[in-house]
C-alpha atoms as a PDB file:
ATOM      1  CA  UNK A   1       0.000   0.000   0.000  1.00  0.00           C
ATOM      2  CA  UNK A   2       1.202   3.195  -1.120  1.00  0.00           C
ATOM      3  CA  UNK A   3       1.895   6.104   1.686  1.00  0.00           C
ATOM      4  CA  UNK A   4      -0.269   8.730   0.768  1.00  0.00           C
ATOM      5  CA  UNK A   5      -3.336   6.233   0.431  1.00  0.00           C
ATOM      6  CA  UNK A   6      -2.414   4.703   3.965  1.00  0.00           C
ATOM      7  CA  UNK A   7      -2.507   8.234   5.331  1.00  0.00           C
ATOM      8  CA  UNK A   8      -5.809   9.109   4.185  1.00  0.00           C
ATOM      9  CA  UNK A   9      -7.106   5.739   5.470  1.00  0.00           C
ATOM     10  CA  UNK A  10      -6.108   6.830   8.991  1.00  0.00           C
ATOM     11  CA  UNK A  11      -7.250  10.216   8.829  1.00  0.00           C
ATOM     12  CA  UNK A  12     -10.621   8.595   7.393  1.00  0.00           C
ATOM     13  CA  UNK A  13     -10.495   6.470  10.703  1.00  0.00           C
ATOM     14  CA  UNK A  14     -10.324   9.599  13.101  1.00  0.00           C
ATOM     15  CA  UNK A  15     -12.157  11.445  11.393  1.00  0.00           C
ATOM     16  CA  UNK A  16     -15.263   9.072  12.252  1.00  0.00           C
ATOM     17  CA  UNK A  17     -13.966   9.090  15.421  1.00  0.00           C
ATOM     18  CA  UNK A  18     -14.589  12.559  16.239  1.00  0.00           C
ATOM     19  CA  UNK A  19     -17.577  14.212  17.950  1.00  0.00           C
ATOM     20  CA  UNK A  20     -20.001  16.371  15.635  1.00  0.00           C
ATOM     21  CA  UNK A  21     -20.125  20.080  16.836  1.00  0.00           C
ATOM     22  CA  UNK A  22     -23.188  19.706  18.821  1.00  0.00           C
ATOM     23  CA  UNK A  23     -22.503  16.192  20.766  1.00  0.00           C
ATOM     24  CA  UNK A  24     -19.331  18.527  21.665  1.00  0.00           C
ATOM     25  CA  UNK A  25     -21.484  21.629  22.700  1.00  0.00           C
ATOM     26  CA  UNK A  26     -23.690  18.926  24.762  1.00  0.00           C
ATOM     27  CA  UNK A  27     -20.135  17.842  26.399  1.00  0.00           C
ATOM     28  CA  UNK A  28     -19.569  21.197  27.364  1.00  0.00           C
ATOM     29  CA  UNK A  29     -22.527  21.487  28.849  1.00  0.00           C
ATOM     30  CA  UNK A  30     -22.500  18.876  30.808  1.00  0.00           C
ATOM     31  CA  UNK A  31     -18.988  19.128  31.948  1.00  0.00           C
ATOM     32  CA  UNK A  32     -19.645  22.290  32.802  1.00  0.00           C
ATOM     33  CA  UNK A  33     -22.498  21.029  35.316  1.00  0.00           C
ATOM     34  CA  UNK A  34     -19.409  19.777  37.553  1.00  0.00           C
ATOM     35  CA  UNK A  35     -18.543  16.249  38.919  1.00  0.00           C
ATOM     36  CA  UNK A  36     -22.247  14.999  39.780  1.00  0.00           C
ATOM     37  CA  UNK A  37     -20.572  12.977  42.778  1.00  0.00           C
ATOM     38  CA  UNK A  38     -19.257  16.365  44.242  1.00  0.00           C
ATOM     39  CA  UNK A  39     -22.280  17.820  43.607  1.00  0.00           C
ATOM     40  CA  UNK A  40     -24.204  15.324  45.704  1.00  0.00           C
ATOM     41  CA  UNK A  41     -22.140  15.952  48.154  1.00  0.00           C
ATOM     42  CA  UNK A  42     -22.521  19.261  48.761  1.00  0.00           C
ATOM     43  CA  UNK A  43     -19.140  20.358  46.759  1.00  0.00           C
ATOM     44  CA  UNK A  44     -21.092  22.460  43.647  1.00  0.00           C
ATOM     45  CA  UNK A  45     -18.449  23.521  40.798  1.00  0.00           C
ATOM     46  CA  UNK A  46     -16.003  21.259  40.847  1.00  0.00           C
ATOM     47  CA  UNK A  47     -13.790  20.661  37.312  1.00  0.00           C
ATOM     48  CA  UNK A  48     -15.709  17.365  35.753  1.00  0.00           C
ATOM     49  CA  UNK A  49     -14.620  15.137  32.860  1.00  0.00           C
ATOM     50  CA  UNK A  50     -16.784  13.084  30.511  1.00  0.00           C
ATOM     51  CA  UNK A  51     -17.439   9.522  31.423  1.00  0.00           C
ATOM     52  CA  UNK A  52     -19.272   7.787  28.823  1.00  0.00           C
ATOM     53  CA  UNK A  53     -21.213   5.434  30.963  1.00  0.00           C
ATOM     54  CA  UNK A  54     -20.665   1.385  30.156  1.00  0.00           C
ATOM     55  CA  UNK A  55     -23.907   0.568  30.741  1.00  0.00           C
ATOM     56  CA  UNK A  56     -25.106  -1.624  27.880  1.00  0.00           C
ATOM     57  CA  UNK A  57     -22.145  -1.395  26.080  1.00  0.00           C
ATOM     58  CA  UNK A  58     -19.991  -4.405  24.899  1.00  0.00           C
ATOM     59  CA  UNK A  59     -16.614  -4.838  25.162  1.00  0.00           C
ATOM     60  CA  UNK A  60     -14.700  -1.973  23.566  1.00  0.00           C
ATOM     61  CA  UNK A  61     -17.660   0.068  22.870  1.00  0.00           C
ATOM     62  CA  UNK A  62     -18.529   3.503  23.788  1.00  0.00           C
ATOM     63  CA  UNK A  63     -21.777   5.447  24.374  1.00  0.00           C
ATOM     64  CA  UNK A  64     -22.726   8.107  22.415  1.00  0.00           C
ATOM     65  CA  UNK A  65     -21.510  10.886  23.267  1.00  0.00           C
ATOM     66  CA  UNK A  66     -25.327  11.984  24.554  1.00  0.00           C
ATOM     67  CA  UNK A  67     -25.239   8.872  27.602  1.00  0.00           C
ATOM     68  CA  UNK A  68     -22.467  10.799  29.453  1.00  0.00           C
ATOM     69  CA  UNK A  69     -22.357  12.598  33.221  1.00  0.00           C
ATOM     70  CA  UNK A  70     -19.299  14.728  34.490  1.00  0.00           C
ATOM     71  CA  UNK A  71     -17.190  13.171  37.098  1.00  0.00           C
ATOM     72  CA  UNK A  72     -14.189  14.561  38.600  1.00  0.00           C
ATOM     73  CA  UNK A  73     -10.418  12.915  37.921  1.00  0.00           C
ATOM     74  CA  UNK A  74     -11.058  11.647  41.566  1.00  0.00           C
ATOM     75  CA  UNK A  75     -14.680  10.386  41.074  1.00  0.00           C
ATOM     76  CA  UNK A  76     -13.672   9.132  37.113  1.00  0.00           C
ATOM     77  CA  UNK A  77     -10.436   7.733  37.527  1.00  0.00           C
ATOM     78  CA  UNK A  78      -7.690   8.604  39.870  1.00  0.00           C
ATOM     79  CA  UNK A  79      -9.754   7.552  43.484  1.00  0.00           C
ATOM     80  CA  UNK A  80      -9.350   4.769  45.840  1.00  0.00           C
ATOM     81  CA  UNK A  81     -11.805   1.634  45.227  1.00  0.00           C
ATOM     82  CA  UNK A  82     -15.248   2.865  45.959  1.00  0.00           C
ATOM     83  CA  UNK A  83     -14.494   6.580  45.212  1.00  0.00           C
ATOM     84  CA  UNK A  84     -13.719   5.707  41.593  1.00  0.00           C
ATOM     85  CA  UNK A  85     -15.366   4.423  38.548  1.00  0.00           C
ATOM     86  CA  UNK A  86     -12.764   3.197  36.868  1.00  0.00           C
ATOM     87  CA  UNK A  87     -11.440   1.658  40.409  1.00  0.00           C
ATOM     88  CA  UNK A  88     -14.501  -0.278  41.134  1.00  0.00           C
ATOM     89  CA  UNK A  89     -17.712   0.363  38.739  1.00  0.00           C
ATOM     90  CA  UNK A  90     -19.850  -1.845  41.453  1.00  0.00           C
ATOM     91  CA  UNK A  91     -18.324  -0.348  44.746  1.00  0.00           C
ATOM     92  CA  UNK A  92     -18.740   3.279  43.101  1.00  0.00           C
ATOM     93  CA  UNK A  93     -22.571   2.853  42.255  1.00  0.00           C
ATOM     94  CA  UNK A  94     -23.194   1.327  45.328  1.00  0.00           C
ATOM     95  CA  UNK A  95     -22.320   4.778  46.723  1.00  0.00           C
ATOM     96  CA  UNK A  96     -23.184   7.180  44.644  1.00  0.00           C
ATOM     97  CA  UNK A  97     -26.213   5.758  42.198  1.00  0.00           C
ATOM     98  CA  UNK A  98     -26.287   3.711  39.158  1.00  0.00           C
ATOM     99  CA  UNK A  99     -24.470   5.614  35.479  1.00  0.00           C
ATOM    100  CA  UNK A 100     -28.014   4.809  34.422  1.00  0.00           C
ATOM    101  CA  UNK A 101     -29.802   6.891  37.767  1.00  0.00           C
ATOM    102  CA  UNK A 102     -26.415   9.407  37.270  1.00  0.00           C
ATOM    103  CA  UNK A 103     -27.913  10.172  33.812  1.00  0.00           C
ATOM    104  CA  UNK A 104     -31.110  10.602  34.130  1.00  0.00           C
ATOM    105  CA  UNK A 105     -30.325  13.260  36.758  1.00  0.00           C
ATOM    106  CA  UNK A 106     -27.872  14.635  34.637  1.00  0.00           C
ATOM    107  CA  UNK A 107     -30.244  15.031  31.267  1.00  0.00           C
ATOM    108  CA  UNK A 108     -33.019  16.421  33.777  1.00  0.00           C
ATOM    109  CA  UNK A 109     -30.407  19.484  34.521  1.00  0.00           C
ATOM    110  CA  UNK A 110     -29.870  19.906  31.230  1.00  0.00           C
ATOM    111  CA  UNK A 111     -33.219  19.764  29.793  1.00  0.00           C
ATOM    112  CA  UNK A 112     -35.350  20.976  32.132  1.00  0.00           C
END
């Protein structure tokens, strides 16, 4: 295979890869709702990230990018077992909801 042609193949790949302007805008949005953990809590405002829940999914796959709710690095990713997601899915609903109850709130703030 010829460079140029494997080039364009890849940027083909990524390109399909990337969010359309609105499921970005919607992102924004709700990252800018804050880490729904922290808000729970009590802690309004704090810096969130987009976790595309797992829910449903297969191995591999990811939500769209509308089945999403802002977490915090520590509530996402970089917590102890329980505090986490990513540390312990099961220990980390037990405490804070369900990704499926976590939406729902989530697309209530945003629509209304």
């Amino acid at each position: 295979m010829k460079a140029g042609k494997q080039e364009s193949m890849l940027i083909n790949v990524k390109q399909s890869d990337m969010a359309t302007k609105l499921e970005k805008e919607y992102m924004n949005r709700v990252a800018n709702l804050g880490c729904i953990c922290c808000l729970q809590m009590g802690f309004p405002e704090s810096p969130a990230e987009i976790h595309h829940i797992r829910t449903g999914q297969g191995m591999s796959q990811r939500a769209s990018n509308y089945d999403i709710i802002p977490l915090c690095p520590t509530h996402h990713r970089t917590g102890d077992y329980g505090t986490a997601y990513h540390k312990g899915s099961k220990a980390f609903e037990k405490r804070y909801g369900t990704e499926l109850e976590l939406l729902e709130i989530i697309k209530e703030a945003i629509n209304g």
